[in-house]
N, C-alpha and C. Protein backbone atom coordinates (compact mmCIF):
# COMPACT_ATOMS: atom_id res chain seq x y z
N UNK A 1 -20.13 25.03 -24.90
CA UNK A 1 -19.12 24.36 -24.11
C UNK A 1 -19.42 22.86 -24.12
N UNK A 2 -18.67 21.98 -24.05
CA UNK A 2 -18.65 20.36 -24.36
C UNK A 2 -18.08 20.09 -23.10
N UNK A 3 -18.13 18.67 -22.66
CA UNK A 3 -17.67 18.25 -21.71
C UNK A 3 -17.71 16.85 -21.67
N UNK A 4 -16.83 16.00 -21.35
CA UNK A 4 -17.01 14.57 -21.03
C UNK A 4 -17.55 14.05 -19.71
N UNK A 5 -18.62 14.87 -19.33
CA UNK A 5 -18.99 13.91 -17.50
C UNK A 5 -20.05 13.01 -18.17
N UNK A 6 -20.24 11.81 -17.48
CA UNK A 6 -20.75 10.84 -17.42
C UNK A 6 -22.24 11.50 -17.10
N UNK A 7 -23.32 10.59 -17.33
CA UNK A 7 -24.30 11.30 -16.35
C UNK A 7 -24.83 10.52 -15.49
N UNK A 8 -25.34 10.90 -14.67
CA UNK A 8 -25.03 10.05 -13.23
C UNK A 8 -26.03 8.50 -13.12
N UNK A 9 -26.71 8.62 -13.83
CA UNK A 9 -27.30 7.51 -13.84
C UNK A 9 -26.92 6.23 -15.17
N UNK A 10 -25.51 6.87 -15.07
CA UNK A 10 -24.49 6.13 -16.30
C UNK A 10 -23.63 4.62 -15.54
N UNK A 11 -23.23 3.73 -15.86
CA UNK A 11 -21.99 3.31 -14.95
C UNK A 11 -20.66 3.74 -15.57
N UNK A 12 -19.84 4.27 -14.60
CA UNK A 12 -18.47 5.45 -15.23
C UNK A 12 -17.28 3.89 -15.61
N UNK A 13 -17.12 4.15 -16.69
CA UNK A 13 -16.63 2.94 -17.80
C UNK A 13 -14.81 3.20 -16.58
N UNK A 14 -14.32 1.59 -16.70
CA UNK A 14 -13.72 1.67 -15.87
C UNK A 14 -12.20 2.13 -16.14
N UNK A 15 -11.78 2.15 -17.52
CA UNK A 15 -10.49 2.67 -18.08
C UNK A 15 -10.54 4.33 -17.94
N UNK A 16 -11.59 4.97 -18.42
CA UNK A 16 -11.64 5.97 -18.05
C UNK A 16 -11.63 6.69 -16.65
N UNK A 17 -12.04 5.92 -15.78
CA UNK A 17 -11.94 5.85 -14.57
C UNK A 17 -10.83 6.29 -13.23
N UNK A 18 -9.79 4.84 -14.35
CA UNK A 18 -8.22 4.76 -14.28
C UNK A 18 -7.42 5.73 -14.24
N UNK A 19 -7.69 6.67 -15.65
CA UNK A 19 -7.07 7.83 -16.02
C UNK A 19 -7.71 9.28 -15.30
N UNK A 20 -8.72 9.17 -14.84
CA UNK A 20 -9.14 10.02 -14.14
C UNK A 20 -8.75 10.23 -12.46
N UNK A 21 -8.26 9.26 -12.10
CA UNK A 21 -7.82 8.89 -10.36
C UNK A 21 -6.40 8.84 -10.74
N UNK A 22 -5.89 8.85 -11.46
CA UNK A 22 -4.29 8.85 -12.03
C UNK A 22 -3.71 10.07 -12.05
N UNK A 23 -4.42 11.13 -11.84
CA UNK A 23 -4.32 12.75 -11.83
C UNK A 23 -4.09 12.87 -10.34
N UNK A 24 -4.43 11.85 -9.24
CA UNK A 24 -4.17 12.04 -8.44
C UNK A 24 -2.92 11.60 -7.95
N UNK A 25 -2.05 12.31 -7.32
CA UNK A 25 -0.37 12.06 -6.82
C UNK A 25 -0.87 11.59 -5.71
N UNK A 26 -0.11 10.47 -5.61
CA UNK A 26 0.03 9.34 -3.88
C UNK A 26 1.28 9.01 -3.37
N UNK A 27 1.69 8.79 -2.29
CA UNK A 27 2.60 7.99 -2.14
C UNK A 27 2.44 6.20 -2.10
N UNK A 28 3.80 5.88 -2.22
CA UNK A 28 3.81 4.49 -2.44
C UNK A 28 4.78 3.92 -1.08
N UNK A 29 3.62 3.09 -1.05
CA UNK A 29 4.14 2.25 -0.28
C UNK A 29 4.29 0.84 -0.05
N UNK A 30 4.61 -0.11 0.56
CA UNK A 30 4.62 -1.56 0.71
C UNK A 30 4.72 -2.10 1.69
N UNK A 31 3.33 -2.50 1.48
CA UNK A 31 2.50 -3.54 3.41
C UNK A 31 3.00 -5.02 2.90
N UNK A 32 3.49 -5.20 4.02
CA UNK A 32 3.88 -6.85 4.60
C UNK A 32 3.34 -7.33 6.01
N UNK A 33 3.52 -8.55 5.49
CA UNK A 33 2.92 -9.42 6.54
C UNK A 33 3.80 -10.77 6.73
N UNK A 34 3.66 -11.39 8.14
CA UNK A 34 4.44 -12.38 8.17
C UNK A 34 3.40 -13.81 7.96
N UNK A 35 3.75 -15.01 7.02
CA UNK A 35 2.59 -15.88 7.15
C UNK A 35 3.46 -17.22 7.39
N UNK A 36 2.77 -18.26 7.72
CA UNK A 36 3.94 -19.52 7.60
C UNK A 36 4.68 -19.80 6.41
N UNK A 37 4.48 -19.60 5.47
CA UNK A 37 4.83 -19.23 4.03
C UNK A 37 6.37 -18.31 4.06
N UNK A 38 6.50 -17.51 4.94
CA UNK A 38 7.46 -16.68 5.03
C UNK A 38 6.76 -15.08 5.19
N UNK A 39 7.45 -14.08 4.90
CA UNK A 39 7.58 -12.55 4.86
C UNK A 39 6.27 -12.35 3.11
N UNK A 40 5.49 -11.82 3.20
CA UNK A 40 4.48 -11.45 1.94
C UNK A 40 4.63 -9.69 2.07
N UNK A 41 4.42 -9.31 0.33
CA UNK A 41 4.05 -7.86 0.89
C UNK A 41 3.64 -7.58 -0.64
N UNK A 42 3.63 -6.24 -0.61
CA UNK A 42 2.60 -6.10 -2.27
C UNK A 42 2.60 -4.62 -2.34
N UNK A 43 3.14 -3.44 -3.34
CA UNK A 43 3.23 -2.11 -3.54
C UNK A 43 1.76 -1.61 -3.70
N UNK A 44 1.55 -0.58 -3.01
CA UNK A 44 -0.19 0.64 -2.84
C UNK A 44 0.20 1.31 -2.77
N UNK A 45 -0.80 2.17 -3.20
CA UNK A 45 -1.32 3.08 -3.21
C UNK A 45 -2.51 3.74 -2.55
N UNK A 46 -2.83 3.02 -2.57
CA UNK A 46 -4.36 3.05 -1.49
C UNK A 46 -3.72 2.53 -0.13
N UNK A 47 -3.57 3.86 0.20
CA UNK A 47 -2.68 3.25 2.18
C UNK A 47 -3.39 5.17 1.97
N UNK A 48 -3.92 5.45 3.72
CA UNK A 48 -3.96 6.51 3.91
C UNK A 48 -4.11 6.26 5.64
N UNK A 49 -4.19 7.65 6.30
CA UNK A 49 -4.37 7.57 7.68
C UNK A 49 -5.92 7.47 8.09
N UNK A 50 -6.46 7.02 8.72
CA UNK A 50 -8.08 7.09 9.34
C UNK A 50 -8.08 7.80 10.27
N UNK A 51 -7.16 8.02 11.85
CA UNK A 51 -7.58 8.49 12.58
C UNK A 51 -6.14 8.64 13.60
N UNK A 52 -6.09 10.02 14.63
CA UNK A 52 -5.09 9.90 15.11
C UNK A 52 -4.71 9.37 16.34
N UNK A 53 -6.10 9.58 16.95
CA UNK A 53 -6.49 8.84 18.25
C UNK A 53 -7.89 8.11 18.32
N UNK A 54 -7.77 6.97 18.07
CA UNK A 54 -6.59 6.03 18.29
C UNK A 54 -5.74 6.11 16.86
N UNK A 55 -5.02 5.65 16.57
CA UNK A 55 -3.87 6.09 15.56
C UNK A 55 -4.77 4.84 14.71
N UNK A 56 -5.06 4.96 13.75
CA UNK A 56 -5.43 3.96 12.85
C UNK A 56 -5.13 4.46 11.40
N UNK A 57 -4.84 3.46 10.65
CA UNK A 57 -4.66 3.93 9.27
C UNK A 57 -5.20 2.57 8.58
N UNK A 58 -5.35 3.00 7.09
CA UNK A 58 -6.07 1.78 6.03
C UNK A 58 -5.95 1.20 4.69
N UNK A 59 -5.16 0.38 4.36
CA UNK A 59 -4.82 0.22 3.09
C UNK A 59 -5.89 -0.70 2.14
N UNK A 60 -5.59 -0.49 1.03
CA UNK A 60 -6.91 -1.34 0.24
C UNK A 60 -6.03 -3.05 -0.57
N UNK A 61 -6.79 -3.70 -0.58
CA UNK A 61 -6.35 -5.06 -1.02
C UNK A 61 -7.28 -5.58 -2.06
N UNK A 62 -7.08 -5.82 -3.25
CA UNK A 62 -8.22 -6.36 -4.77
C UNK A 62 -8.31 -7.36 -3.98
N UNK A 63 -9.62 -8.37 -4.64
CA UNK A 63 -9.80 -9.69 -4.35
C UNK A 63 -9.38 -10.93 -4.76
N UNK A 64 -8.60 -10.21 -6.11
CA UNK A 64 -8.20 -11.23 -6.80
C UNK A 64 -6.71 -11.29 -7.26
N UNK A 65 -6.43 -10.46 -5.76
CA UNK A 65 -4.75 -10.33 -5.15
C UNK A 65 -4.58 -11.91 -5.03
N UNK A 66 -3.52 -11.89 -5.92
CA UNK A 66 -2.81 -13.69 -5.08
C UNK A 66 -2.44 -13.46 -3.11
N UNK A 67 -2.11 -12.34 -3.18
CA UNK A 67 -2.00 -12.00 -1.59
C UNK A 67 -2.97 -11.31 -0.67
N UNK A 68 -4.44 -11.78 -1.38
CA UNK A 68 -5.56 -11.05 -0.80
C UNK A 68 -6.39 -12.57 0.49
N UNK A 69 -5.35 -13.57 0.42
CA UNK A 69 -5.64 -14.10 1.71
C UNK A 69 -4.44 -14.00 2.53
N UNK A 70 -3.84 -13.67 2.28
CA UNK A 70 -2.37 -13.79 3.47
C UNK A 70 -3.16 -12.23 4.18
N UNK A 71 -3.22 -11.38 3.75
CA UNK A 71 -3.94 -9.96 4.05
C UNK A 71 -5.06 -10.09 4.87
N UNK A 72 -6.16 -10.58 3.96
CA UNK A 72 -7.43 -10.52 5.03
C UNK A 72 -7.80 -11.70 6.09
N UNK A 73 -6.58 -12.56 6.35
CA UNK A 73 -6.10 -13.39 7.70
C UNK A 73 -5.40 -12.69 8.73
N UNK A 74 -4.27 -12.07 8.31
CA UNK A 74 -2.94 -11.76 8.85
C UNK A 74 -3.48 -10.52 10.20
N UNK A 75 -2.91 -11.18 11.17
CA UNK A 75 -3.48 -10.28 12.82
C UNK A 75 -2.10 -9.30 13.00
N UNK A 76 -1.33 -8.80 11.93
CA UNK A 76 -0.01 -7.73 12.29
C UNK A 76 0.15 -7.58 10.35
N UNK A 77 0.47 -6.06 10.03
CA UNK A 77 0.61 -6.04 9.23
C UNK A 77 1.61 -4.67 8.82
N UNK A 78 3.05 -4.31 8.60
CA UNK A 78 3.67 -3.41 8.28
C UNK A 78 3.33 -2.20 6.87
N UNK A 79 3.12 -1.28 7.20
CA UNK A 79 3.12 -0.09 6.14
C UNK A 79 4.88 0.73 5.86
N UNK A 80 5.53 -0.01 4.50
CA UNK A 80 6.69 1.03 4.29
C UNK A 80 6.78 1.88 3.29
N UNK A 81 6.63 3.11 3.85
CA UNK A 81 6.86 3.96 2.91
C UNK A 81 7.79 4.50 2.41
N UNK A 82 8.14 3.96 1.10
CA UNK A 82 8.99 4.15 -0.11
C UNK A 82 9.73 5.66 0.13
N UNK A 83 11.08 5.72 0.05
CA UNK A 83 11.93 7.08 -0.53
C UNK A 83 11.82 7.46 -2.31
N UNK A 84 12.36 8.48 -2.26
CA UNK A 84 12.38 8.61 -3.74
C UNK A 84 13.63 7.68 -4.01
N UNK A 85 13.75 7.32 -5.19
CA UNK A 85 15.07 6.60 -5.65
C UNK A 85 14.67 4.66 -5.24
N UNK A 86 13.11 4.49 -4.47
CA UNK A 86 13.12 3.28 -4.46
C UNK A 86 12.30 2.21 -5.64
N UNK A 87 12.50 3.19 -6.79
CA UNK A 87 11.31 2.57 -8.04
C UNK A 87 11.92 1.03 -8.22
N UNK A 88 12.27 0.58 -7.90
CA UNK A 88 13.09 -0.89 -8.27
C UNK A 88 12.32 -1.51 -7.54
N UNK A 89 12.34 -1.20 -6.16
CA UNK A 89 11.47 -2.06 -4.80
C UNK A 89 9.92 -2.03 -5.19
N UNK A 90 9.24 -0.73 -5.39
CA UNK A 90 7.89 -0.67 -5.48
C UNK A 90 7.74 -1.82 -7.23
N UNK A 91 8.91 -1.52 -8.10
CA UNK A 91 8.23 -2.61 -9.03
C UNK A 91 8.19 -4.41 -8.67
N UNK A 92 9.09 -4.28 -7.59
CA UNK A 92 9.11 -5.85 -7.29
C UNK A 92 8.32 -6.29 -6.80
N UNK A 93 7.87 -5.32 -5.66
CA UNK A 93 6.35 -5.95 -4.95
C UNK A 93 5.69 -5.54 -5.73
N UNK A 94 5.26 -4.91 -6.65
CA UNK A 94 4.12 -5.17 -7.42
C UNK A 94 4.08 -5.73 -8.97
N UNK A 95 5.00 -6.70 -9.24
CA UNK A 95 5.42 -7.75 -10.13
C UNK A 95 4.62 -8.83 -9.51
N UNK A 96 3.81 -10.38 -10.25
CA UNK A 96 3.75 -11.62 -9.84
C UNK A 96 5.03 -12.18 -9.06
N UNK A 97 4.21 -13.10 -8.64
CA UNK A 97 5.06 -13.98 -7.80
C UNK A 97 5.18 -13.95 -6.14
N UNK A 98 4.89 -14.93 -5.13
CA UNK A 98 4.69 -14.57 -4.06
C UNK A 98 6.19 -14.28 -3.33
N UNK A 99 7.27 -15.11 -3.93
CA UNK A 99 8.99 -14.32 -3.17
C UNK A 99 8.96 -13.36 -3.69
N UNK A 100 8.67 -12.08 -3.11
CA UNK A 100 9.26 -10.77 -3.42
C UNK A 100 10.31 -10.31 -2.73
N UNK A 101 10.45 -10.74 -1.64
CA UNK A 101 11.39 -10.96 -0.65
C UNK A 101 13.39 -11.38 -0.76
N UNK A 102 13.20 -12.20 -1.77
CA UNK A 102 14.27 -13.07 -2.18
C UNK A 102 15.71 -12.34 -2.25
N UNK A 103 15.87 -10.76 -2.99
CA UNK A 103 16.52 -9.89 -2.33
C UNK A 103 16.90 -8.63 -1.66
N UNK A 104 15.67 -8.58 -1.08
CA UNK A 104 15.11 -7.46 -0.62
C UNK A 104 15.97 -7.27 1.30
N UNK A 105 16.33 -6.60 1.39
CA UNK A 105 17.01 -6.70 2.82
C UNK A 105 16.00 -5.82 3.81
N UNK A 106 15.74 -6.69 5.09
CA UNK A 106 14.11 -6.39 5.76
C UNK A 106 14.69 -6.88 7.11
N UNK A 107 13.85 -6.68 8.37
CA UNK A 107 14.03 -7.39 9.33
C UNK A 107 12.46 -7.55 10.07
N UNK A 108 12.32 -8.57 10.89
CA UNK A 108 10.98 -8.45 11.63
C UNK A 108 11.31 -7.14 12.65
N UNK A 109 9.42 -6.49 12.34
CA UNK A 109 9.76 -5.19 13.15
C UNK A 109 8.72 -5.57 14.94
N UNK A 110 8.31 -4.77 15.22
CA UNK A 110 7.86 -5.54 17.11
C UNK A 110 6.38 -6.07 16.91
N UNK A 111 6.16 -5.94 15.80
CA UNK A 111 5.02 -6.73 15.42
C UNK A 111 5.10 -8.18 14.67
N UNK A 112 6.64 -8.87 14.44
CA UNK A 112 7.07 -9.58 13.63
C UNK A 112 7.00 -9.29 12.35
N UNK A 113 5.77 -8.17 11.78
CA UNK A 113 5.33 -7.94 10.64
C UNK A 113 6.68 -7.26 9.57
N UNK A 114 7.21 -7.56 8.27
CA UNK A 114 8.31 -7.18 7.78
C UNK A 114 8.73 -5.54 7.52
N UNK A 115 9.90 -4.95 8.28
CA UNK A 115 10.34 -3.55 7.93
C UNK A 115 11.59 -4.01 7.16
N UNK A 116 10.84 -2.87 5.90
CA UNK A 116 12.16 -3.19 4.86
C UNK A 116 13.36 -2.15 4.70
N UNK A 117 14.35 -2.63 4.90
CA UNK A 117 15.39 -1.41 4.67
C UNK A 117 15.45 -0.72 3.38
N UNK A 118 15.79 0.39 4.08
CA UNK A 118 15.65 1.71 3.24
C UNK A 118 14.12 2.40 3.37
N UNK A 119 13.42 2.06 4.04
CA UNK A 119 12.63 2.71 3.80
C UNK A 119 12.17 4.42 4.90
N UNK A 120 11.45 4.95 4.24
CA UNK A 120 11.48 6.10 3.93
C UNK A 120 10.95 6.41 5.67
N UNK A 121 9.97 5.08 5.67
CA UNK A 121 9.15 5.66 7.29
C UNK A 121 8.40 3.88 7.04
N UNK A 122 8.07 3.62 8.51
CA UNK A 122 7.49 2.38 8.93
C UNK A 122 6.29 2.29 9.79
N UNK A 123 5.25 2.11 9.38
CA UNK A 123 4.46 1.81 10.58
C UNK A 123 3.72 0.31 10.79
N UNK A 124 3.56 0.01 12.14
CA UNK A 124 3.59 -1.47 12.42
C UNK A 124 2.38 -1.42 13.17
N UNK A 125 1.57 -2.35 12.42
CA UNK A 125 -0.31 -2.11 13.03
C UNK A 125 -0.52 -3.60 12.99
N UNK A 126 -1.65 -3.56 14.20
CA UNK A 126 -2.81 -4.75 14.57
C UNK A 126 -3.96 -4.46 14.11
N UNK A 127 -3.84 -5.72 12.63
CA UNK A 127 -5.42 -5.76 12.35
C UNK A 127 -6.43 -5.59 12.97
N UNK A 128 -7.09 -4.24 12.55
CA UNK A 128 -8.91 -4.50 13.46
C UNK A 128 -9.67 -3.87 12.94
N UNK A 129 -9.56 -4.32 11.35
CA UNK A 129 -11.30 -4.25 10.59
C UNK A 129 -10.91 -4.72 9.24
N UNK A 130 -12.06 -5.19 9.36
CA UNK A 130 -11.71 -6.13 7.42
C UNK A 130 -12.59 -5.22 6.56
N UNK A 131 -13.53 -4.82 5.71
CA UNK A 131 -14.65 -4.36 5.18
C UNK A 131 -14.61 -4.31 3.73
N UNK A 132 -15.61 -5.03 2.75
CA UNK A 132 -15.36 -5.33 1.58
C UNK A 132 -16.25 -3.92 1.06
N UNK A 133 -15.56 -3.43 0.21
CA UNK A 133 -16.07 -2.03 -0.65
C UNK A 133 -15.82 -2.53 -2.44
N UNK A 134 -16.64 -3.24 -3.13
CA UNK A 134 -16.65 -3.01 -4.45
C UNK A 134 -15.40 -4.63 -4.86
N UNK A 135 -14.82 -4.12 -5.35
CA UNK A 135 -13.72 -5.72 -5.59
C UNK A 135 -12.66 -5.76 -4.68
N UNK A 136 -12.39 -4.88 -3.72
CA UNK A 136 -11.72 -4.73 -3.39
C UNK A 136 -11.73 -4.95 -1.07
N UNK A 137 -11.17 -5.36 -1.01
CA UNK A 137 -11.04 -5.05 0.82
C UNK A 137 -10.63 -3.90 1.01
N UNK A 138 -11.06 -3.59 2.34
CA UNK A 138 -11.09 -2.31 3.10
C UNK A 138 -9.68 -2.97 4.56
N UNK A 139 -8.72 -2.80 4.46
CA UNK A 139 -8.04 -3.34 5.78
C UNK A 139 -7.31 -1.89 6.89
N UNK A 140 -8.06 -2.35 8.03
CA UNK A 140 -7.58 -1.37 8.81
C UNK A 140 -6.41 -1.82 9.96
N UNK A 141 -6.02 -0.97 10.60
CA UNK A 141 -4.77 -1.01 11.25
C UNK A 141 -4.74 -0.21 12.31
N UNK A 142 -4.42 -0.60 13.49
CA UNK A 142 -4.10 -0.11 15.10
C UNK A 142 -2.32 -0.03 14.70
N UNK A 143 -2.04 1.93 14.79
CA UNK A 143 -0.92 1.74 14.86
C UNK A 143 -0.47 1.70 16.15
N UNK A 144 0.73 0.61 16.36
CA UNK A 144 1.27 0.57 17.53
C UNK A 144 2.50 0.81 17.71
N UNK A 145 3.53 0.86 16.47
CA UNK A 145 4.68 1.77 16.47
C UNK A 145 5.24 2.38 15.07
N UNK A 146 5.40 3.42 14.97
CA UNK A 146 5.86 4.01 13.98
C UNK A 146 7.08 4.60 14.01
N UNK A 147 8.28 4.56 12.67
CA UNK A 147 9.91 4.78 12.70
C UNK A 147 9.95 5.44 11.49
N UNK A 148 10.28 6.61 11.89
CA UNK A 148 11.03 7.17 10.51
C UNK A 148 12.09 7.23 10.22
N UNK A 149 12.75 6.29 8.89
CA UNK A 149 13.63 5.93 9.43
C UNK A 149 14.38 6.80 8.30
N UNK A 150 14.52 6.34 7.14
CA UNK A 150 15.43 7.15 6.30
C UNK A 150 15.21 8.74 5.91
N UNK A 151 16.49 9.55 5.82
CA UNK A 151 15.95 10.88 5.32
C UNK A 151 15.51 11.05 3.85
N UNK A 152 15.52 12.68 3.58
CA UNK A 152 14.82 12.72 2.00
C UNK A 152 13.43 12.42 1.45
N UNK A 153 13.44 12.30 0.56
CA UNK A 153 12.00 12.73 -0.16
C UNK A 153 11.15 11.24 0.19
N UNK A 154 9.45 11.33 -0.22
CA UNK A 154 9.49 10.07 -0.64
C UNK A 154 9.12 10.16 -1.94
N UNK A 155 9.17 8.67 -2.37
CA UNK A 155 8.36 8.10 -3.23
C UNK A 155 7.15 8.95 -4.10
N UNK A 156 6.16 9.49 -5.28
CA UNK A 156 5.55 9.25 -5.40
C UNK A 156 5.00 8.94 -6.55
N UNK A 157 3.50 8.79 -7.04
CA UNK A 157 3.11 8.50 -8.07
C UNK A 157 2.26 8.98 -9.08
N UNK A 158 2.13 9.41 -10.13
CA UNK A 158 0.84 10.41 -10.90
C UNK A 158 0.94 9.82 -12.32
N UNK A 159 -0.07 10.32 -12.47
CA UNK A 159 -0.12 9.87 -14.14
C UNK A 159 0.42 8.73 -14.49
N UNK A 160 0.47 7.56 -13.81
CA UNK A 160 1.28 6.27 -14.65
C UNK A 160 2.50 6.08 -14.23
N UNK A 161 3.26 6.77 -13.52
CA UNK A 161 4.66 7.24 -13.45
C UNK A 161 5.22 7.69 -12.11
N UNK A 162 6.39 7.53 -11.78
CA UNK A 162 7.31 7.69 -10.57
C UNK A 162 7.42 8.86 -10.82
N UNK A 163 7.14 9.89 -8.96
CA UNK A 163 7.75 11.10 -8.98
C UNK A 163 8.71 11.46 -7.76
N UNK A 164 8.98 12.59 -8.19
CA UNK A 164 9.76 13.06 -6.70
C UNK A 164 9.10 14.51 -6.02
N UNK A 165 9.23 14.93 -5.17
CA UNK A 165 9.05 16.32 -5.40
C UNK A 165 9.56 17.40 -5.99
N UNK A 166 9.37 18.60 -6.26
CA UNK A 166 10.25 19.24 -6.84
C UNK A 166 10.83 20.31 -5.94
């Protein structure tokens, strides 16, 4: 029998890596923040829940995000999670360029932090933990109100690619 595992005292090469965590299905979503700059936000995958009481949840931010200081400043920060049918939105926020906004239809939600229409479900958290893990930030979130707002599926993602459920 053959096998491709690494052995552990290997470093696991990072393309391979890619394709190996890509087997995993996520939903997508898109955290915003409000900065003097205007409305910022950026498509993840790395958003999950931490805890229910107190309600906390945690999304991840690279370091070498053009929006990895508006993020690890920002004291309010929105989680929207994508419907199916929103692959247009998740490619815009995660395209260059800091207007992602430009025609995106959103309103400030009670955190000022941006809820974007159409989306699937909203939650609106107060920063309270930063923590650097590898290249990447660790950002956590006090949820303080959550809206579900549109019906239907959401969003998700596997192998490289937009899914739905079946």
């Amino acid at each position: 029998m053959t096998s491709d595992v690494f052995a552990l005292d290997s470093e696991v090469d990072g393309n391979h890596l890619r394709q190996v965590l890509g087997k995993f299905a996520t939903g997508v979503a898109v955290v915003a923040t409000s900065t003097a700059r205007g409305p910022v936000g950026m498509t993840v995958n790395s958003f999950c829940s931490v805890s229910l009481s107190p309600p906390v949840v945690l999304f991840c931010v690279r370091h070498q995000s053009q929006l990895h200081e508006a993020f690890s400043s920002a004291t309010t920060f929105s989680v929207n999670v994508l419907a199916e049918g929103q692959e247009a939105l998740s490619q815009q926020f995660a395209s260059p360029g800091f207007d992602r906004f430009g025609s995106v239809r959103w309103r400030p939600g009670v955190t000022r932090s941006p809820v974007l229409g159409g989306a699937h479900a909203v939650l609106e958290c107060l920063t309270n933990g930063l923590f650097t893990a590898g290249d990447h930030d660790i950002v956590l979130g006090r949820v303080v109100a959550a809206h579900p707002l549109a019906p239907g599926q959401p969003l998700l993602f596997h192998s490289g690619g937009y899914r739905g459920l079946a």
